[in-house]
N, C-alpha and C. Protein backbone atom coordinates (compact mmCIF):
# COMPACT_ATOMS: atom_id res chain seq x y z
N UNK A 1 -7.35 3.95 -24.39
CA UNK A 1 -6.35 2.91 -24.20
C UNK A 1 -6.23 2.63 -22.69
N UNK A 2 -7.11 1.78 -22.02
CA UNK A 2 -7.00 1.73 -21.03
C UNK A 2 -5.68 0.55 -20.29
N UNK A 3 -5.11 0.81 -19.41
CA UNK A 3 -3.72 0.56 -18.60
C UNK A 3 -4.42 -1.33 -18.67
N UNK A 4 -5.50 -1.71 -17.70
CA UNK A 4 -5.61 -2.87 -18.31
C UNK A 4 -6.65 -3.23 -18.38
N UNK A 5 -7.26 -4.17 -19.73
CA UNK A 5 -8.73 -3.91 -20.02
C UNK A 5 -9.10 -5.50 -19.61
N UNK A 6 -8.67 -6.10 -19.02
CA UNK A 6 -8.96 -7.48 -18.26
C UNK A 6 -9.01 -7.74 -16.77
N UNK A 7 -8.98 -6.58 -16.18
CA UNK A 7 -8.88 -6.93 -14.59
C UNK A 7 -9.52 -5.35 -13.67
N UNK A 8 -9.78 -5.60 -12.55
CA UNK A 8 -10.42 -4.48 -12.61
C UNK A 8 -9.09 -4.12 -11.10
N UNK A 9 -9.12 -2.82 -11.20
CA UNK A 9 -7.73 -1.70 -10.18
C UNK A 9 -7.92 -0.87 -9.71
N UNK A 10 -8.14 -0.98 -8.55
CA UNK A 10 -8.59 0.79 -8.02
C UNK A 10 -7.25 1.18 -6.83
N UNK A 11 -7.39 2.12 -6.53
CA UNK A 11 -6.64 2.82 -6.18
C UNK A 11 -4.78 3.18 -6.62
N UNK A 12 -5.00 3.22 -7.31
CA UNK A 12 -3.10 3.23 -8.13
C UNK A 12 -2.24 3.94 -7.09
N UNK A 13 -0.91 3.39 -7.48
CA UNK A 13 0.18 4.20 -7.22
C UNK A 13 1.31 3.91 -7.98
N UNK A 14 2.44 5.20 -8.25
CA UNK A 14 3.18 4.61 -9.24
C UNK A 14 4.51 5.33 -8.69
N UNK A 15 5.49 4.80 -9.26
CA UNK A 15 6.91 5.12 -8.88
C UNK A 15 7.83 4.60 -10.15
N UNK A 16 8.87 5.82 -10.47
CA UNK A 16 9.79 5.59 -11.92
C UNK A 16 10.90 5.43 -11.40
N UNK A 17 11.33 3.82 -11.87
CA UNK A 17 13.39 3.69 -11.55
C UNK A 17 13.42 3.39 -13.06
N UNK A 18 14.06 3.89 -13.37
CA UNK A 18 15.28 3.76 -14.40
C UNK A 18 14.91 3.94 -15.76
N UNK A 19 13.88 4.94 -16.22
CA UNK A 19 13.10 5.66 -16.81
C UNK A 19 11.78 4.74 -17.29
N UNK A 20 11.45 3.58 -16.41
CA UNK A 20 10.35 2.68 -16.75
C UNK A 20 9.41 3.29 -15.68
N UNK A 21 7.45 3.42 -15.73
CA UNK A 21 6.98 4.04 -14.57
C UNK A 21 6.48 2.31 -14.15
N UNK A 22 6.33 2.04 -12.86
CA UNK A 22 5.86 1.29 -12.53
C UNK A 22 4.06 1.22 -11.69
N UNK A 23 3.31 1.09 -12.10
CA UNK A 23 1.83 0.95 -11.58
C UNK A 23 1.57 -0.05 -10.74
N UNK A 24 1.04 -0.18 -9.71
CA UNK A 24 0.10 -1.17 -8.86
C UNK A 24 -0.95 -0.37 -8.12
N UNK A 25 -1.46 -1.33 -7.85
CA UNK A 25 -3.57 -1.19 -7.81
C UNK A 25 -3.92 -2.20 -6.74
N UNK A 26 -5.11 -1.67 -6.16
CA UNK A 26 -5.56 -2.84 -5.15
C UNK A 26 -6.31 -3.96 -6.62
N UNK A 27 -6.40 -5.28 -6.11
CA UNK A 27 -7.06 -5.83 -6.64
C UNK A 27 -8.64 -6.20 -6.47
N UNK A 28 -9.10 -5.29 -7.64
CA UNK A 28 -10.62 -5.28 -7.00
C UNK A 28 -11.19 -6.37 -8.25
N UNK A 29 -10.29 -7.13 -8.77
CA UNK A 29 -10.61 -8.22 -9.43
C UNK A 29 -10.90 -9.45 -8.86
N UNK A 30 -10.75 -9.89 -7.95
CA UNK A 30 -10.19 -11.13 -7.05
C UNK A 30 -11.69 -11.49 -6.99
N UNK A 31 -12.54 -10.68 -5.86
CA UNK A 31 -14.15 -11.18 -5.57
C UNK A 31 -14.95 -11.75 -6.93
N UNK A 32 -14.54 -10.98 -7.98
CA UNK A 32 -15.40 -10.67 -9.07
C UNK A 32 -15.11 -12.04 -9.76
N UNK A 33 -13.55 -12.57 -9.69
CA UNK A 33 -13.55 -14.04 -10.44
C UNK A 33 -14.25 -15.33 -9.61
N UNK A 34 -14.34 -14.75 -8.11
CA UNK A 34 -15.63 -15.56 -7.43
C UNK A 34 -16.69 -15.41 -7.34
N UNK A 35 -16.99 -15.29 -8.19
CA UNK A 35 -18.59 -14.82 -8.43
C UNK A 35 -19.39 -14.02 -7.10
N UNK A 36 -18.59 -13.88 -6.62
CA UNK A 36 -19.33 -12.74 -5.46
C UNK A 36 -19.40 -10.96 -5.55
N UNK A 37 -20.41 -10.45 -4.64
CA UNK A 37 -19.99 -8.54 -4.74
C UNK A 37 -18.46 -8.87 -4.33
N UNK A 38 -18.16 -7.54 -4.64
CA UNK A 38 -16.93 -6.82 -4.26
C UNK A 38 -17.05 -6.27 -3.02
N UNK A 39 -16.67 -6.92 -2.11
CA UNK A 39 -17.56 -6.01 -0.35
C UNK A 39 -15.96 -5.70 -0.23
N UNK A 40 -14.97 -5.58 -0.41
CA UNK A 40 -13.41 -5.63 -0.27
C UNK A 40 -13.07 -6.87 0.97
N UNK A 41 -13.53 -7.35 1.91
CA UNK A 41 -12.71 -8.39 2.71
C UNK A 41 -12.08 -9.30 2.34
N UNK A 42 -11.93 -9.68 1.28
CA UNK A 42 -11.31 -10.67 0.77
C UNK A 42 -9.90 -10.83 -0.38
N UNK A 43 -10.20 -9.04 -0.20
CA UNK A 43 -8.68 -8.86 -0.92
C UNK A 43 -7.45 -8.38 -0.37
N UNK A 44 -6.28 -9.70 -0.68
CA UNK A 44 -5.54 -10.05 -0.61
C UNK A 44 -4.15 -9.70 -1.52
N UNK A 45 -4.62 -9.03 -2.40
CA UNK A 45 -3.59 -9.75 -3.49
C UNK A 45 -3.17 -7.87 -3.82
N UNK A 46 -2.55 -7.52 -4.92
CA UNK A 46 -2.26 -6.45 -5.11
C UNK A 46 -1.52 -6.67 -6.81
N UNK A 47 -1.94 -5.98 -7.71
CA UNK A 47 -1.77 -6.01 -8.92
C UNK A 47 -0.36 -4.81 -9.89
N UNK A 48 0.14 -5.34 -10.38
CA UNK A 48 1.15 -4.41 -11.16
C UNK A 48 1.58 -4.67 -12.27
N UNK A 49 2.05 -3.35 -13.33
CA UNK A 49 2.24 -3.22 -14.52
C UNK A 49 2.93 -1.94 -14.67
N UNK A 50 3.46 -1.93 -16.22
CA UNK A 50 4.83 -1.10 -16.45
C UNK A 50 4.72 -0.38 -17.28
N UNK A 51 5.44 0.82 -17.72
CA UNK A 51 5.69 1.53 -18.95
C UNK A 51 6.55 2.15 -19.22
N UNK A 52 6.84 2.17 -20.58
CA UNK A 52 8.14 3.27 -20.39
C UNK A 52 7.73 4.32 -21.51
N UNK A 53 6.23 4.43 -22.14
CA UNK A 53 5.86 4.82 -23.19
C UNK A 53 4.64 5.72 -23.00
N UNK A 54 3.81 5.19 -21.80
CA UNK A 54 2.51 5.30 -21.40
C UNK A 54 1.69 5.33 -22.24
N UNK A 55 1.88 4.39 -23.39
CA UNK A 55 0.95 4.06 -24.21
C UNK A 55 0.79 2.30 -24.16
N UNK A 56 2.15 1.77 -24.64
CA UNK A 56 2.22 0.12 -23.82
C UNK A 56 2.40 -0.31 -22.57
N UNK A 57 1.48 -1.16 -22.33
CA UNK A 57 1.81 -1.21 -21.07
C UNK A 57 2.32 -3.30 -20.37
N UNK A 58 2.89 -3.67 -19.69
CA UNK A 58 2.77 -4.50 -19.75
C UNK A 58 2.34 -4.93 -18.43
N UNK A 59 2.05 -6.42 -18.23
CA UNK A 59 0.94 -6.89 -17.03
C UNK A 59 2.30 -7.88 -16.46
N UNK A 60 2.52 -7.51 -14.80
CA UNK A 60 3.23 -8.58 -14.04
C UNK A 60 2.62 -9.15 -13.48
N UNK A 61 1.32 -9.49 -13.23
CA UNK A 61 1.23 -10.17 -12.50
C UNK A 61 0.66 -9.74 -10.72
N UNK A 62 0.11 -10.13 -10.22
CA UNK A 62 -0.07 -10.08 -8.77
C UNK A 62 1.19 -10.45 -7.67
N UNK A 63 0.99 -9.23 -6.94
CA UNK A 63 1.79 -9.40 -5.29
C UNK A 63 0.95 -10.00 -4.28
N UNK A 64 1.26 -11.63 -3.93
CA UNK A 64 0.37 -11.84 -3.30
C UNK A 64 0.58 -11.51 -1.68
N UNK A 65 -0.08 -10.30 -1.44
CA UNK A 65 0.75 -10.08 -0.23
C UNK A 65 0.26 -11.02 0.92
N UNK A 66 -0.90 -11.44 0.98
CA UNK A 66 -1.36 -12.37 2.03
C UNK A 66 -0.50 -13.52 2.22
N UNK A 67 -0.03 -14.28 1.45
CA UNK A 67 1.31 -14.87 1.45
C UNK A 67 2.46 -14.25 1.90
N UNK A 68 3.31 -13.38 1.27
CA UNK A 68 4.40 -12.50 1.94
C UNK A 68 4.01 -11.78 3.50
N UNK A 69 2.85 -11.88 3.72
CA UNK A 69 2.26 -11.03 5.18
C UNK A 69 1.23 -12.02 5.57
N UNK A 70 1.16 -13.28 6.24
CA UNK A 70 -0.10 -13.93 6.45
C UNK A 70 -0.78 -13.23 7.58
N UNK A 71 -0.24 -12.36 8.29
CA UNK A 71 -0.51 -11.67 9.71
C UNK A 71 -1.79 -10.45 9.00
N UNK A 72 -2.07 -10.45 7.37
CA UNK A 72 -2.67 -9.39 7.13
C UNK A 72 -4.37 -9.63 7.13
N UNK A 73 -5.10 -8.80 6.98
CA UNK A 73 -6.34 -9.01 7.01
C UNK A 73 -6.78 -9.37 5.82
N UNK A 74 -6.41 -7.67 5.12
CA UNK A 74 -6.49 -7.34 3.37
C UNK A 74 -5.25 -6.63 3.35
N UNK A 75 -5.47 -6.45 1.97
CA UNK A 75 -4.12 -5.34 1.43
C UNK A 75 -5.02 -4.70 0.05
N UNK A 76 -5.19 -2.72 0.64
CA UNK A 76 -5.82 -2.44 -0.24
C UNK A 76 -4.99 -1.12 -0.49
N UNK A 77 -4.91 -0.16 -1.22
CA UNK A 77 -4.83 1.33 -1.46
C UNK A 77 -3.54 1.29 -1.17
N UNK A 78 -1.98 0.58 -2.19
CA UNK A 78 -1.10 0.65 -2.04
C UNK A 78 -0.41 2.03 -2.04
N UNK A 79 0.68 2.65 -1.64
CA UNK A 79 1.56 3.78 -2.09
C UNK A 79 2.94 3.02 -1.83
N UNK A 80 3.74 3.73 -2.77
CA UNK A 80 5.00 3.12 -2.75
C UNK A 80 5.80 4.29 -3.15
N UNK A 81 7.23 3.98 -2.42
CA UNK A 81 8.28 4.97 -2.84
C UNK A 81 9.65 4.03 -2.52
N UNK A 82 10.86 4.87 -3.18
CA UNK A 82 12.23 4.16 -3.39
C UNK A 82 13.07 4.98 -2.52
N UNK A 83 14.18 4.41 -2.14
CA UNK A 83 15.38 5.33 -2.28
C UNK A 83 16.94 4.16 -1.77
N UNK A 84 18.00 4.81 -2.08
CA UNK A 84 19.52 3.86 -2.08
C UNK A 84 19.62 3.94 -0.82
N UNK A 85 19.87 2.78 -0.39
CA UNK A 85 19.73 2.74 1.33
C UNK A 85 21.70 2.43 1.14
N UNK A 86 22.04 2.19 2.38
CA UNK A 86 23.20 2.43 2.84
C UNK A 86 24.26 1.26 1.80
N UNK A 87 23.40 -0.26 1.89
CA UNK A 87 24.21 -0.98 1.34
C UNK A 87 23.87 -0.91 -0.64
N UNK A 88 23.90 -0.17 -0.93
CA UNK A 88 24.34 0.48 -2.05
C UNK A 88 23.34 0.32 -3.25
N UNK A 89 21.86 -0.65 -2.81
CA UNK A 89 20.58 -0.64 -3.36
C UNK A 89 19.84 -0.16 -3.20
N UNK A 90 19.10 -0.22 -4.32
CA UNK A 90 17.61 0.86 -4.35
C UNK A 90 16.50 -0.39 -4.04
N UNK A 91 15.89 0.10 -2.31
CA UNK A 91 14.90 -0.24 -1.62
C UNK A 91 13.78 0.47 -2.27
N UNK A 92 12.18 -0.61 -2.15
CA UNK A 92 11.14 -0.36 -2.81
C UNK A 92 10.06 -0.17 -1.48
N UNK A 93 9.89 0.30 -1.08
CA UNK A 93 8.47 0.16 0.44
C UNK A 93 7.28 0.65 0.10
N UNK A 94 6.63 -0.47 0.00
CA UNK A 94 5.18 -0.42 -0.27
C UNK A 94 4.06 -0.84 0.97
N UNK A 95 3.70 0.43 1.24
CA UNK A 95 2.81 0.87 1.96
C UNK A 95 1.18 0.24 1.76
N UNK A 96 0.51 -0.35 2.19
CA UNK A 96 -0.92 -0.68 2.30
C UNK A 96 -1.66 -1.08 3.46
N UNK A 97 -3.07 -0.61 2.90
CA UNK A 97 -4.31 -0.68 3.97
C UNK A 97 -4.61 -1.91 4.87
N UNK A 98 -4.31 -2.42 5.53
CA UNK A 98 -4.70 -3.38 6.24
C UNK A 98 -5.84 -3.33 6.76
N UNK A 99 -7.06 -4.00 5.68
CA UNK A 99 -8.33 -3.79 6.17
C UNK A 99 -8.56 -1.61 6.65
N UNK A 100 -9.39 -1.88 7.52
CA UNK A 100 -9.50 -0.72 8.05
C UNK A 100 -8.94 -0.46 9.12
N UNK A 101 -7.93 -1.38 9.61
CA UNK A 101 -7.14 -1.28 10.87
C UNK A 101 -6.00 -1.15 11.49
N UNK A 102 -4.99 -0.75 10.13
CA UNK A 102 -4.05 -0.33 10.12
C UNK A 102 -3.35 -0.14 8.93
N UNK A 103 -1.94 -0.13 8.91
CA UNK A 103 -0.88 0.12 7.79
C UNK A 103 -0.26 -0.80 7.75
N UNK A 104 0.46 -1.79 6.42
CA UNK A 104 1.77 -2.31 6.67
C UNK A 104 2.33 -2.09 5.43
N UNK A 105 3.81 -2.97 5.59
CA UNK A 105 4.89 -2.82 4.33
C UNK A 105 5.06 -3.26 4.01
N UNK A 106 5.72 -3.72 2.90
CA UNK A 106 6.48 -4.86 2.08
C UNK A 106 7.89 -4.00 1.61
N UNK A 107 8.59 -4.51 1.39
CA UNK A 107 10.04 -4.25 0.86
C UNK A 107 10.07 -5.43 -0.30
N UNK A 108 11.04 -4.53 -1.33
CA UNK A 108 11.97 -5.44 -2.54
C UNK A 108 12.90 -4.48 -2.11
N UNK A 109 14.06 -5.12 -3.20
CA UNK A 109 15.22 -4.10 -4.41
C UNK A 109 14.72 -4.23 -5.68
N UNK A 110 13.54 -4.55 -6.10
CA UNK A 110 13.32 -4.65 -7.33
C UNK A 110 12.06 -4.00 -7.24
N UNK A 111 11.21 -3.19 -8.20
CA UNK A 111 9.99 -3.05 -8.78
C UNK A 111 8.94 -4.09 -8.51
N UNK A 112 9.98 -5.07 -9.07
CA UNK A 112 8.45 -6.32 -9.30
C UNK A 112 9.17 -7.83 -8.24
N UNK A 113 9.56 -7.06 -7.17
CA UNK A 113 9.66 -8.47 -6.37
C UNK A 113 11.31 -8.88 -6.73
N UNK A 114 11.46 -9.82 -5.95
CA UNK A 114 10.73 -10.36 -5.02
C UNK A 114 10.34 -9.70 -3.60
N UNK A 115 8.85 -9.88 -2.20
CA UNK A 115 8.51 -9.08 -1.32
C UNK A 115 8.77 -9.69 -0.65
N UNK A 116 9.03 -8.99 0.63
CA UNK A 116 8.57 -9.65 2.27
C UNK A 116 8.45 -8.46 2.66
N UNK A 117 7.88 -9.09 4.00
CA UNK A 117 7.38 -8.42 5.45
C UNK A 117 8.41 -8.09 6.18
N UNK A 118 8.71 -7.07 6.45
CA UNK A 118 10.26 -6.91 7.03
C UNK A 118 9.48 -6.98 9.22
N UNK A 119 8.49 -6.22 9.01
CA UNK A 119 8.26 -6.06 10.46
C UNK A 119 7.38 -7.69 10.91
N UNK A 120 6.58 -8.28 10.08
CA UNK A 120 5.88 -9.37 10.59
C UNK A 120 4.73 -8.89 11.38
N UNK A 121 4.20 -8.04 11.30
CA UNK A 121 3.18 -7.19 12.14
C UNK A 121 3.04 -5.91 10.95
N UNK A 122 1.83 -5.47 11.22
CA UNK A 122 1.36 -4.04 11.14
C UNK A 122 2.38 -2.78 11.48
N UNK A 123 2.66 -2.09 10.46
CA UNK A 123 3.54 -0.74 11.13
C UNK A 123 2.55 0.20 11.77
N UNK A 124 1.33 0.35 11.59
CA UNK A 124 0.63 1.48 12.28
C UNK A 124 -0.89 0.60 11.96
N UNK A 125 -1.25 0.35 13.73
CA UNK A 125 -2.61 0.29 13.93
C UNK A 125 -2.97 0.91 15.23
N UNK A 126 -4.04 1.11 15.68
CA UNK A 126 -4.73 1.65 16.79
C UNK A 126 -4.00 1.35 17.91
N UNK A 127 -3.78 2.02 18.73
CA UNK A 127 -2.99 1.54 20.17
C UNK A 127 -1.28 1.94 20.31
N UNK A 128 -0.63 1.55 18.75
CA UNK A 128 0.56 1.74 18.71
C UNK A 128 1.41 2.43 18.80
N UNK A 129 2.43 2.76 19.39
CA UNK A 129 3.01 3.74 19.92
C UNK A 129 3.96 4.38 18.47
N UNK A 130 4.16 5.86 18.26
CA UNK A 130 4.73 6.48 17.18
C UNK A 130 6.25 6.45 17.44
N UNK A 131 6.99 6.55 16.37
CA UNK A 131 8.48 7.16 17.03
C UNK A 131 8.86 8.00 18.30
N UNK A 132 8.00 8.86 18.55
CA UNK A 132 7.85 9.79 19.27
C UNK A 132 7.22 9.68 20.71
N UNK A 133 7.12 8.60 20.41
CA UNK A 133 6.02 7.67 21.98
C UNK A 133 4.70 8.08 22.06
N UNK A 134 4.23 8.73 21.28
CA UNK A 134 2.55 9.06 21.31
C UNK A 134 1.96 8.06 21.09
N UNK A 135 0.77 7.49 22.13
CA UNK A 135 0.08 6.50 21.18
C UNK A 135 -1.09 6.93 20.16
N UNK A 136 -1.24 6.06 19.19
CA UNK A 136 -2.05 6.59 17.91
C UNK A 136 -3.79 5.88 18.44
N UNK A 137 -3.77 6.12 19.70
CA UNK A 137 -5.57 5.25 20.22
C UNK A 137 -6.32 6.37 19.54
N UNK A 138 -6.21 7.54 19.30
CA UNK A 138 -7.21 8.40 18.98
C UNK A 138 -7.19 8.29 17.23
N UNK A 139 -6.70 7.54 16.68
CA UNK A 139 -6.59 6.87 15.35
C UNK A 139 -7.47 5.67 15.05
N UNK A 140 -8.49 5.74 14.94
CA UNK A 140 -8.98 4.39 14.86
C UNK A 140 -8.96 3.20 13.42
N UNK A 141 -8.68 4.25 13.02
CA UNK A 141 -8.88 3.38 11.35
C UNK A 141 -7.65 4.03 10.49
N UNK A 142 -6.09 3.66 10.75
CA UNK A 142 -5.21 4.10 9.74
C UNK A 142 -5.15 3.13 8.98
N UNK A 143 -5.51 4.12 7.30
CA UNK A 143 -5.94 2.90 6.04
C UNK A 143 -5.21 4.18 5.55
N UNK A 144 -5.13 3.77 3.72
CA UNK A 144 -5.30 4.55 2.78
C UNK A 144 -3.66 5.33 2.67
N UNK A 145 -2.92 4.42 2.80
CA UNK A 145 -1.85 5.14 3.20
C UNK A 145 -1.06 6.58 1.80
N UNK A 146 -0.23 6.91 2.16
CA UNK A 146 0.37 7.71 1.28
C UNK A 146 1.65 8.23 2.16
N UNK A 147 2.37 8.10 0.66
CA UNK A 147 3.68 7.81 1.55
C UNK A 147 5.15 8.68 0.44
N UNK A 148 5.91 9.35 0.56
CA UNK A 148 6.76 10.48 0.64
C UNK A 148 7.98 10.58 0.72
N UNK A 149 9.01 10.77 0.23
CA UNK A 149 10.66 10.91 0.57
C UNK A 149 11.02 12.25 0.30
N UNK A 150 11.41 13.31 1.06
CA UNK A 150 11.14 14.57 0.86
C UNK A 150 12.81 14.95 0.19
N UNK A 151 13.08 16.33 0.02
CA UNK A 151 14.42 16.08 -0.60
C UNK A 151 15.36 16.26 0.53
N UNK A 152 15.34 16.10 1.62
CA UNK A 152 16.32 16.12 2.61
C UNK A 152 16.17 14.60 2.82
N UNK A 153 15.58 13.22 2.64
CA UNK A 153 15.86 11.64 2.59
C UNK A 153 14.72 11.38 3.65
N UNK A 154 14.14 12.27 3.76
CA UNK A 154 13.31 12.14 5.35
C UNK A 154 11.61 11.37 4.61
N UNK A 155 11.24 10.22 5.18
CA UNK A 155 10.35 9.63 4.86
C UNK A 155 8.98 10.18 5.57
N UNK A 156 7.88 10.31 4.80
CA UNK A 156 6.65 10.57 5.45
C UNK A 156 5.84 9.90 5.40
N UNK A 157 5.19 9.79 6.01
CA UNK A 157 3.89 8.34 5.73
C UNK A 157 2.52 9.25 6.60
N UNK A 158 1.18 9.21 5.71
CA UNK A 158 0.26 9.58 6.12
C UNK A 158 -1.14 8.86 5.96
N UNK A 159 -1.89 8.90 6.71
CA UNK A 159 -3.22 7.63 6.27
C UNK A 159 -4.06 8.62 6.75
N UNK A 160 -4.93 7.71 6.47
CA UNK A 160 -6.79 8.13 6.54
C UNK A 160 -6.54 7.66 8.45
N UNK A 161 -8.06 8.20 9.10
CA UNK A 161 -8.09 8.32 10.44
C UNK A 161 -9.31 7.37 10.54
N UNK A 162 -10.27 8.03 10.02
CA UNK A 162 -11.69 7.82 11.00
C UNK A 162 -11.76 8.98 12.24
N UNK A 163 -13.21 8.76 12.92
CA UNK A 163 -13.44 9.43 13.58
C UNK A 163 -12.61 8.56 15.25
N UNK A 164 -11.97 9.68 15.61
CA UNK A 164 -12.02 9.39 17.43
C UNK A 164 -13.01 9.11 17.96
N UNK A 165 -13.08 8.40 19.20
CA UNK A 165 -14.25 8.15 20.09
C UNK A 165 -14.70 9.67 20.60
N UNK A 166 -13.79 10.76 20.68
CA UNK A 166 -14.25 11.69 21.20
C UNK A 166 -14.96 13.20 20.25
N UNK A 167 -14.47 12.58 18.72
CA UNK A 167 -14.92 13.35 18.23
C UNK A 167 -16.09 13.66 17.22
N UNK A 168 -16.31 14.74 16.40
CA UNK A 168 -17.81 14.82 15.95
C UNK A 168 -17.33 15.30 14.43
N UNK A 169 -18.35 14.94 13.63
CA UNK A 169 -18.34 14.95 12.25
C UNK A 169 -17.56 16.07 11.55
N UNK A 170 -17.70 17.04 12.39
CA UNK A 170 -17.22 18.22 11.88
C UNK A 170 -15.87 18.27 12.16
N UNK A 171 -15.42 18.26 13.39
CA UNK A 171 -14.10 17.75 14.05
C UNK A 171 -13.62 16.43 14.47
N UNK A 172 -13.10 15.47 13.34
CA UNK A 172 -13.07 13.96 13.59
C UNK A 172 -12.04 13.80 15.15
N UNK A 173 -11.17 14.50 15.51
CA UNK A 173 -10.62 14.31 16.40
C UNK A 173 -9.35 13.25 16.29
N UNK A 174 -8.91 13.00 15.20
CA UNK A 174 -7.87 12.34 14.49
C UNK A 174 -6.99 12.79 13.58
């Protein structure tokens, strides 16, 4: 019983409010309805669907994030997590790959939208300085994000690197 047998989804991530689980996927369907390979540059879009059974499932539809983020390259290898922010809703932040060159977000209060871009830019690409004032230059490629609310409210966010300019296969230096 596959989740959906009309579109093709890779990389999942899922998050449960209100005993429904919610799924989204990069869309590795998009190239394929243009008759082209799948080289990923051209995806844009980001796919989601629901359950509360994990046997039915139902199809929402695409996040088109290139619209909600035109500043993006791609949007691939979503992660997403929730939590009740101060004014008394449950915030949704969804984390994705920007190409191979950074991280960004999208925010709802809902599961399925409506999104925006809260920063209008990339939260983490090469050059950029951390909370902490470190710059992330020895980061060359933060993709692949994955992302965390620990039980003290404290948010984590972690990505893929690539290799540093200074480092070697064995020790990426990132």
């Amino acid at each position: 019983n596959p989740i959906l047998d009309f579109q093709y989804c890779a990389d999942p991530t899922a998050i449960e409010y209100k005993g429904r689980l919610y799924v989204y996927g990069t869309n590795d369907h998009q190239q394929y309805e243009e008759g082209v390979s799948n080289t990923y540059e051209k995806i844009k879009t980001l796919v989601m669907m629901s359950t509360d059974d994990m046997v039915n499932w139902t199809y929402h539809g695409e996040i088109n994030v290139g619209k909600i983020a035109p500043w993006i390259m791609n949007s691939w290898a979503p992660s997403i997590c929730s939590r009740e922010e101060d004014d008394g809703l449950t915030h949704f932040y969804m984390y994705f790959s920007n190409n191979g060159v950074g991280t960004g977000v999208i925010t709802a209060t809902s599961p399925l939208g409506p999104w925006t871009s809260p920063l209008k830019k990339a939260l983490v690409s090469p050059g950029v300085k951390s909370s902490t004032g470190d710059t992330l230059t020895k980061c060359p490629n933060p993709f692949d994000p994955g992302v965390v609310i620990d039980e003290n409210g404290d948010g984590w966010l972690s990505f893929g690197a690539g290799k540093a300019s200074d480092g070697t296969t064995e020790f990426p230096g990132s």
